[in-house]
Each structure stands twice: as C-alpha cells, then as structure tokens.
Protein backbone atom coordinates (compact mmCIF):
# COMPACT_ATOMS: atom_id res chain seq x y z
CA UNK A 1 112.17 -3.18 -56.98
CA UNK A 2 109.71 -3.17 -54.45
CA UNK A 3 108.89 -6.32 -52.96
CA UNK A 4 105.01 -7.68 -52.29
CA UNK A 5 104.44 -7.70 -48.53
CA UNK A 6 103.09 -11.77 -47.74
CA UNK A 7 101.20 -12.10 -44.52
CA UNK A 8 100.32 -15.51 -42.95
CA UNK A 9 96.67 -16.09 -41.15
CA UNK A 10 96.49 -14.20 -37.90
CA UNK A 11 95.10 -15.11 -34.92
CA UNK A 12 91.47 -14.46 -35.25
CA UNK A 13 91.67 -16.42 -38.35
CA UNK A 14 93.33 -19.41 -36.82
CA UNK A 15 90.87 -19.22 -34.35
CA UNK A 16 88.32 -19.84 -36.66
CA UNK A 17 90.01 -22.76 -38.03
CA UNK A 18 90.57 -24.62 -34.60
CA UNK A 19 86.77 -23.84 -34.01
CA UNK A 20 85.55 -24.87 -37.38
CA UNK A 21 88.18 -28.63 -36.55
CA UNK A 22 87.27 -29.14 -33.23
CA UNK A 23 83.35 -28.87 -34.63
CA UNK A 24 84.21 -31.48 -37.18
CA UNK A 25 85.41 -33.68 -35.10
CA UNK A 26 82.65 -33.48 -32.30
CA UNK A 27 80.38 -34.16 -35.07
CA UNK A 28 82.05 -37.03 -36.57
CA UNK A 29 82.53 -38.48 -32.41
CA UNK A 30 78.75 -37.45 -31.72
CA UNK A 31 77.65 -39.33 -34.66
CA UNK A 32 79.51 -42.26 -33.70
CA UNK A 33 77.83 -42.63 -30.80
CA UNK A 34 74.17 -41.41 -32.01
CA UNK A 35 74.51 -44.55 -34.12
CA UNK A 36 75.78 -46.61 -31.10
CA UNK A 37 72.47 -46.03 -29.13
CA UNK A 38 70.35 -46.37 -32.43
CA UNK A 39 71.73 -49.91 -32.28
CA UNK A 40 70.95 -50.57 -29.10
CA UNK A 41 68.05 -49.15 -28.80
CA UNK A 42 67.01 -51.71 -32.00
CA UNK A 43 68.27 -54.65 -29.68
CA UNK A 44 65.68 -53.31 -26.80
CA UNK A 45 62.82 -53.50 -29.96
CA UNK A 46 64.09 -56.82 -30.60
CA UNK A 47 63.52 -58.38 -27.63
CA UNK A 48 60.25 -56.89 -27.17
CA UNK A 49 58.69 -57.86 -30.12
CA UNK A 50 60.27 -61.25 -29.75
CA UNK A 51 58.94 -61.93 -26.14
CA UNK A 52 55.46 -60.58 -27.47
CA UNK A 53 55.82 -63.28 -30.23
CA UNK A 54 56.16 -65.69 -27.97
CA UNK A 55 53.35 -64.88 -25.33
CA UNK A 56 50.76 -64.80 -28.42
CA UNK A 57 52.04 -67.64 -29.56
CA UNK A 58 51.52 -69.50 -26.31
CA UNK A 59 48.08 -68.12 -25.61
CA UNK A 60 46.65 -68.57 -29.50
CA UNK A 61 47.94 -72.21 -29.33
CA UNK A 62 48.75 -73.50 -25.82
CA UNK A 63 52.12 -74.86 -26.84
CA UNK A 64 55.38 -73.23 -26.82
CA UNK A 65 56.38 -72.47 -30.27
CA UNK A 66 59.06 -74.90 -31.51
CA UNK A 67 57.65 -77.68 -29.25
CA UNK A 68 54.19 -77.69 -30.37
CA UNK A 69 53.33 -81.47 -31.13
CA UNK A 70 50.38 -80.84 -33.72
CA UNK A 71 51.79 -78.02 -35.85
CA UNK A 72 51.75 -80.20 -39.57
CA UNK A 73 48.31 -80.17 -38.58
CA UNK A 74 48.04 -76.31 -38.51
CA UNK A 75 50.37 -75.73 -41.57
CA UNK A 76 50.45 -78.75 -43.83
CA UNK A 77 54.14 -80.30 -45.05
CA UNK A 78 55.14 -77.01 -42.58
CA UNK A 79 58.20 -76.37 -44.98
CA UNK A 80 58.88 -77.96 -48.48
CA UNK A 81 60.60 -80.94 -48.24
CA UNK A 82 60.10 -81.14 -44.08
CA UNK A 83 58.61 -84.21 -42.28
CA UNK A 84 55.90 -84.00 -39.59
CA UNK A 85 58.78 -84.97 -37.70
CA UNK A 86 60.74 -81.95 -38.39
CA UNK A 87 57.81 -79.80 -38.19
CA UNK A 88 56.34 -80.65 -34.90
CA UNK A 89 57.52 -80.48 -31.52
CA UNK A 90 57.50 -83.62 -28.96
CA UNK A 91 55.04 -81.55 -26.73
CA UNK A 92 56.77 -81.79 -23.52
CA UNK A 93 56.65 -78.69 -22.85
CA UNK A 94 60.16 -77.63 -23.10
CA UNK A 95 62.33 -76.29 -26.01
CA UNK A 96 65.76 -77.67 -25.85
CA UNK A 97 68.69 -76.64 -27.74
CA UNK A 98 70.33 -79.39 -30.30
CA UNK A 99 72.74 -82.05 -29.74
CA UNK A 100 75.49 -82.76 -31.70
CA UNK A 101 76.06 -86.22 -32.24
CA UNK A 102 74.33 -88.73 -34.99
CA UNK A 103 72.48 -90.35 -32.40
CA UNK A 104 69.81 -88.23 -31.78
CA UNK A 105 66.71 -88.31 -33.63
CA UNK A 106 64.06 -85.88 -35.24
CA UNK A 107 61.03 -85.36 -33.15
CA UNK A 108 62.96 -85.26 -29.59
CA UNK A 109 63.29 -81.66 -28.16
CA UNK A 110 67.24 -81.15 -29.18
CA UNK A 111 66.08 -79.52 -32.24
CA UNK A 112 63.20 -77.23 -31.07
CA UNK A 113 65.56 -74.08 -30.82
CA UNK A 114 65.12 -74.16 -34.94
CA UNK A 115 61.28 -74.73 -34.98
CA UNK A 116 60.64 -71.89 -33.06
CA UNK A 117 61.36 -69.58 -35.51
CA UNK A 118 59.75 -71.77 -38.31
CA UNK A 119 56.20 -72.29 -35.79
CA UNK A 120 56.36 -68.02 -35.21
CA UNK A 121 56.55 -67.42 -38.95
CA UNK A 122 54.09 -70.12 -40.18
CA UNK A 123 51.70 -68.56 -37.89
CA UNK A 124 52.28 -65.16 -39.35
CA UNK A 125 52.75 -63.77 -35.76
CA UNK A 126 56.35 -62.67 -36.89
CA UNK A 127 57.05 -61.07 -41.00
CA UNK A 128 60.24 -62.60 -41.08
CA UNK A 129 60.28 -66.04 -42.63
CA UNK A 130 62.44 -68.98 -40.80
CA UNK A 131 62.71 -72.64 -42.59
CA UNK A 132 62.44 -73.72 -38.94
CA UNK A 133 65.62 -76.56 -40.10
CA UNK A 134 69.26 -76.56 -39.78
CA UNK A 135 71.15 -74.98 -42.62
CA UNK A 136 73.22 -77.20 -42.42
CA UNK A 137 71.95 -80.83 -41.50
CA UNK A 138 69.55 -81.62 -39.25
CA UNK A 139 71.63 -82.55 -36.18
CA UNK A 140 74.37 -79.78 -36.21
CA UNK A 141 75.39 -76.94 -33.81
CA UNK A 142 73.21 -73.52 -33.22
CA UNK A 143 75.62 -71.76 -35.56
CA UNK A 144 73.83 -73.20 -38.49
CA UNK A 145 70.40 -72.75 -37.20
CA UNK A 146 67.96 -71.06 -39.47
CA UNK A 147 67.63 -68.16 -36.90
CA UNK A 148 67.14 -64.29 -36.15
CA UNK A 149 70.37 -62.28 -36.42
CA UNK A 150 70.48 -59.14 -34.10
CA UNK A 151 70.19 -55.90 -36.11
CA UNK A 152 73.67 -55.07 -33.90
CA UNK A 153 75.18 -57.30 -36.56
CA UNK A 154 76.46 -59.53 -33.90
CA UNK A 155 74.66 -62.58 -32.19
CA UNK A 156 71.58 -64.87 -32.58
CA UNK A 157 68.49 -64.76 -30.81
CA UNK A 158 67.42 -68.29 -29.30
CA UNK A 159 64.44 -69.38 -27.35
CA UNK A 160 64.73 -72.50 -25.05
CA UNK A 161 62.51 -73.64 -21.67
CA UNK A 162 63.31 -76.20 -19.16
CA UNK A 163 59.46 -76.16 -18.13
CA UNK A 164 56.50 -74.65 -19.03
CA UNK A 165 56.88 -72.04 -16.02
CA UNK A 166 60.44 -70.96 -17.10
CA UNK A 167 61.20 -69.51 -20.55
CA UNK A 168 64.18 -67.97 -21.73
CA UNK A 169 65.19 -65.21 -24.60
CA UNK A 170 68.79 -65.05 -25.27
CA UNK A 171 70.97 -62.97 -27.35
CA UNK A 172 74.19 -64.85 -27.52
CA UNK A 173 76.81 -65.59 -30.27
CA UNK A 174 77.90 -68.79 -31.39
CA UNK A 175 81.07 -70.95 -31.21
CA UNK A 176 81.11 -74.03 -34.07
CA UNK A 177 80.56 -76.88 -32.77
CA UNK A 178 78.90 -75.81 -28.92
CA UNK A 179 75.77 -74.62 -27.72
CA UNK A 180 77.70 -72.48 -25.70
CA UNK A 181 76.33 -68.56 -25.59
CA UNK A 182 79.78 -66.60 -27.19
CA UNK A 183 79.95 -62.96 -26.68
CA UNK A 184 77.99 -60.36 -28.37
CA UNK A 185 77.86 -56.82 -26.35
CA UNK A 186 80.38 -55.20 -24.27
CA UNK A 187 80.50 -54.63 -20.89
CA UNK A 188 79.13 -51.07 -21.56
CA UNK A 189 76.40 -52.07 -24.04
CA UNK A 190 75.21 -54.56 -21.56
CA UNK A 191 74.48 -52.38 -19.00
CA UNK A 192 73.72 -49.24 -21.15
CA UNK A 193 70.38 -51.67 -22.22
CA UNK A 194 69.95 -53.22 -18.86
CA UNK A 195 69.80 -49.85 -17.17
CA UNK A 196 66.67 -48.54 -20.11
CA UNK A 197 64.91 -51.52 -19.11
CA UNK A 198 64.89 -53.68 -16.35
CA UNK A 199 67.09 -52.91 -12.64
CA UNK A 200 70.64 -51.80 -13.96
CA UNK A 201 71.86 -55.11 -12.03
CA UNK A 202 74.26 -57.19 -14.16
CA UNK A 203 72.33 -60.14 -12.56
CA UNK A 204 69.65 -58.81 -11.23
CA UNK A 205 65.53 -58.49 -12.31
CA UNK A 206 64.17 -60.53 -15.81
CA UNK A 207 67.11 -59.34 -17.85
CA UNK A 208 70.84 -60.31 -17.13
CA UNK A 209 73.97 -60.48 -18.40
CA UNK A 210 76.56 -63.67 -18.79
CA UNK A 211 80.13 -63.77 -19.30
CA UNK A 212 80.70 -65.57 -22.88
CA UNK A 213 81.90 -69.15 -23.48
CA UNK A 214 84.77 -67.16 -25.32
CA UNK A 215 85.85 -63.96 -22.71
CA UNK A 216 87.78 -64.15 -19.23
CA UNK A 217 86.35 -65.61 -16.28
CA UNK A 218 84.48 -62.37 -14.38
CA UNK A 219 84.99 -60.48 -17.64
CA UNK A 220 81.53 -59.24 -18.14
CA UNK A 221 79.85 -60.09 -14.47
CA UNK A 222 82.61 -59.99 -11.12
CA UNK A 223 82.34 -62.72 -8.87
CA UNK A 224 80.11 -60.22 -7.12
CA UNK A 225 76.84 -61.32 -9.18
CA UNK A 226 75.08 -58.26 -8.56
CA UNK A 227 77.68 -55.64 -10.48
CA UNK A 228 78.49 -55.34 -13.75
CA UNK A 229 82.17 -56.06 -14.18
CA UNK A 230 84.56 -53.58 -16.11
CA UNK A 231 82.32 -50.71 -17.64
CA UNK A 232 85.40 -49.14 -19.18
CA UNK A 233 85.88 -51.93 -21.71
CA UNK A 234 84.52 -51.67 -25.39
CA UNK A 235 85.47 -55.80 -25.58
CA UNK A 236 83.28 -58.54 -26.70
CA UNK A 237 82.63 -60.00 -23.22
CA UNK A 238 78.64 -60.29 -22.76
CA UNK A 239 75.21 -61.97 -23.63
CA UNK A 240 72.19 -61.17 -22.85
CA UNK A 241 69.43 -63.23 -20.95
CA UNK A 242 65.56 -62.56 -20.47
CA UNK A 243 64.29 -65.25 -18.34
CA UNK A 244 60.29 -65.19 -18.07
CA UNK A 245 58.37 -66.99 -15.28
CA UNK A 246 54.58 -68.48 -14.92
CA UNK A 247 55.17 -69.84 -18.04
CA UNK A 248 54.79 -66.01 -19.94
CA UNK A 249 57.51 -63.22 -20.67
C-alpha cells in the first residue's frame, strides 16, 4: 500500500507567516500609540480653548469668571434653585479654591473654582453646560465640583488667581477631601505636551509640570527644577500648570 507523502510548511512559507505576525503586531503597537498622541494632542486643544475662554471672558466683562460680583444681574436666578449668593463672585479679583469646613460662607471666594465654569457657560462663551455648584453640597472638596473632565479620561481642569495679574489653568486630579492637585499624566506625557508647546522645561516658560499630592517626592520634577524627572516611567506622577501673567493667558 503506498503511503501519501505529508509535507510541513517550508521555509518561504514560514517566512511569510513571521512577516504577516510581526506586521500584526506593529500595527496593533502603532495604533496604541497613534491613539496615545490623539489624546494628548486633545489635552493641548483643551487648554487652548480654555485659556481663550477665559481671556474673552475677562475682556467682554472685566471680571474674572467665577468671581464676577454682578453676574445674577447678567443671567437672572443664574441656575435653578441658586442664590445671588451662589451665583456671583465677591469681586476681589481673585478665584480661590473651596474650603472644607462648615464655617465658611457663600459669597466669599472659596467657592469660585465652581462658578467659573457656571459664569463661562451662562455666557455662552463655552457649549458645555456647568451648574457652576458643588455636586455635592456647597462647601465640599474639588472632587465634587461641577467641573470639566479632561478628554484623557483622567483629571479636572480648575481655574484659580491670587491677583488679577496672575491666573492659573491647571489640569490636576483630585484626592477626597484636599484641594491638593493628584496626578494625572506621566512623566512622558508631561513632557511629550510641554515640548509641542511651550520650552520642553519641566519648570520652565507658561506651562509646567508638578509632582502630585499622591506620587514620590522628585517623581515627576528632580530637585533640579529645570528637568523633567524619570522619562522612562509610564506612572501617574504629574499635573499640569499654565500660569498667565498681566492679568491675561
């Protein structure tokens, strides 16, 4: 009886396979890091369109949104069920972040970090619409701040100004119960964006990076303030910072 002759793959064929693998997988790695950029490159739009926000804001009203005394006078009631109180500002031209104890008050400059979002949306300068309250009580932590979320799915962006002259745009993360800025990009994220945009210092030029309330001490920035820390690690270890001056982004 004669026997059917069974022959495996031979070389040229194998070759073909390990080609048609090793394609699969560049795609599948290349992808992963096409979306990667896409992200960040939506956190650079972010931060543009917010600090353009902001700038019309200020020139269209003279007031910093979120502190503007007079804005129930603008948009009547503001938001159903809000106060003047919880609506305007204290007009001291600063936007402070809120406290977390039950003695402080409506109408004092703890809460602004929530109006400014509210003041930007009544206005129509922003689409998105922001209640410009807590979500949770009025005198409660930044986690429960009616607030943008980054499109990176991680972090909150929050205005706040210690004077008219000094404004600042964070993207930060938050810790319940602290006003602390948590970590939201990597060491490599931080200064893949900073490097598109401003100086590629870590500390350096309008936009900066900060280690988080939550990573390592000299995690994201080395003691040296001017270089960006460990650019091999995909950790958690960074926020972001765009300070403006003169009183404009």
């Amino acid at each position: 009886m004669k026997l059917k002759n069974e022959t495996g793959f031979t070389l040229v064929e194998l070759s073909i396979v390990i080609v048609i693998i090793g394609l699969i997988v560049a795609g599948v790695v290349g992808g992963q890091s096409l979306v990667k950029q896409a992200k960040l490159k939506n956190v650079i739009s972010e931060f543009n369109n917010y600090k353009t926000a902001i700038n019309i804001f200020k020139l269209e009203y003279d007031n910093l949104p979120g502190d503007m005394p007079n804005a129930n006078s603008y948009w009547s009631g503001c938001n159903s069920g809000a106060t003047a109180n919880q609506c305007n500002g204290n007009g001291n031209r600063r936007v402070g972040f809120p406290v977390h104890d039950s003695g402080s008050t409506n109408g004092t400059n703890d809460n602004e970090v929530y109006r400014v979002w509210g003041h930007l949306s009544l206005s129509g300068i922003i689409k998105e619409s922001y209640t410009g309250i807590s979500t949770n009580g009025w005198n409660t932590g930044v986690e429960y701040g009616d607030i943008p979320f980054s499109k990176l799915g991680r972090g909150r962006y929050f205005l706040w100004a210690t004077s008219p002259d000094f404004m600042v745009l964070e993207l930060q993360g938050t810790i319940p119960g602290s006003a602390n800025g948590a970590s939201t990009l990597s060491v490599k994220e931080a200064s893949d964006i900073d490097i598109k945009t401003d100086d590629g210092l870590a500390r350096g030029g309008k936009l900066s990076a900060h280690n988080g309330s939550d990573a390592p001490a000299n995690s994201c920035v080395s003691a040296n303030q001017y270089n960006t820390a460990n650019l091999s690690s995909d950790s958690f270890y960074c926020y972001f910072r765009y300070s403006g001056h003169g009183g404009f982004f």
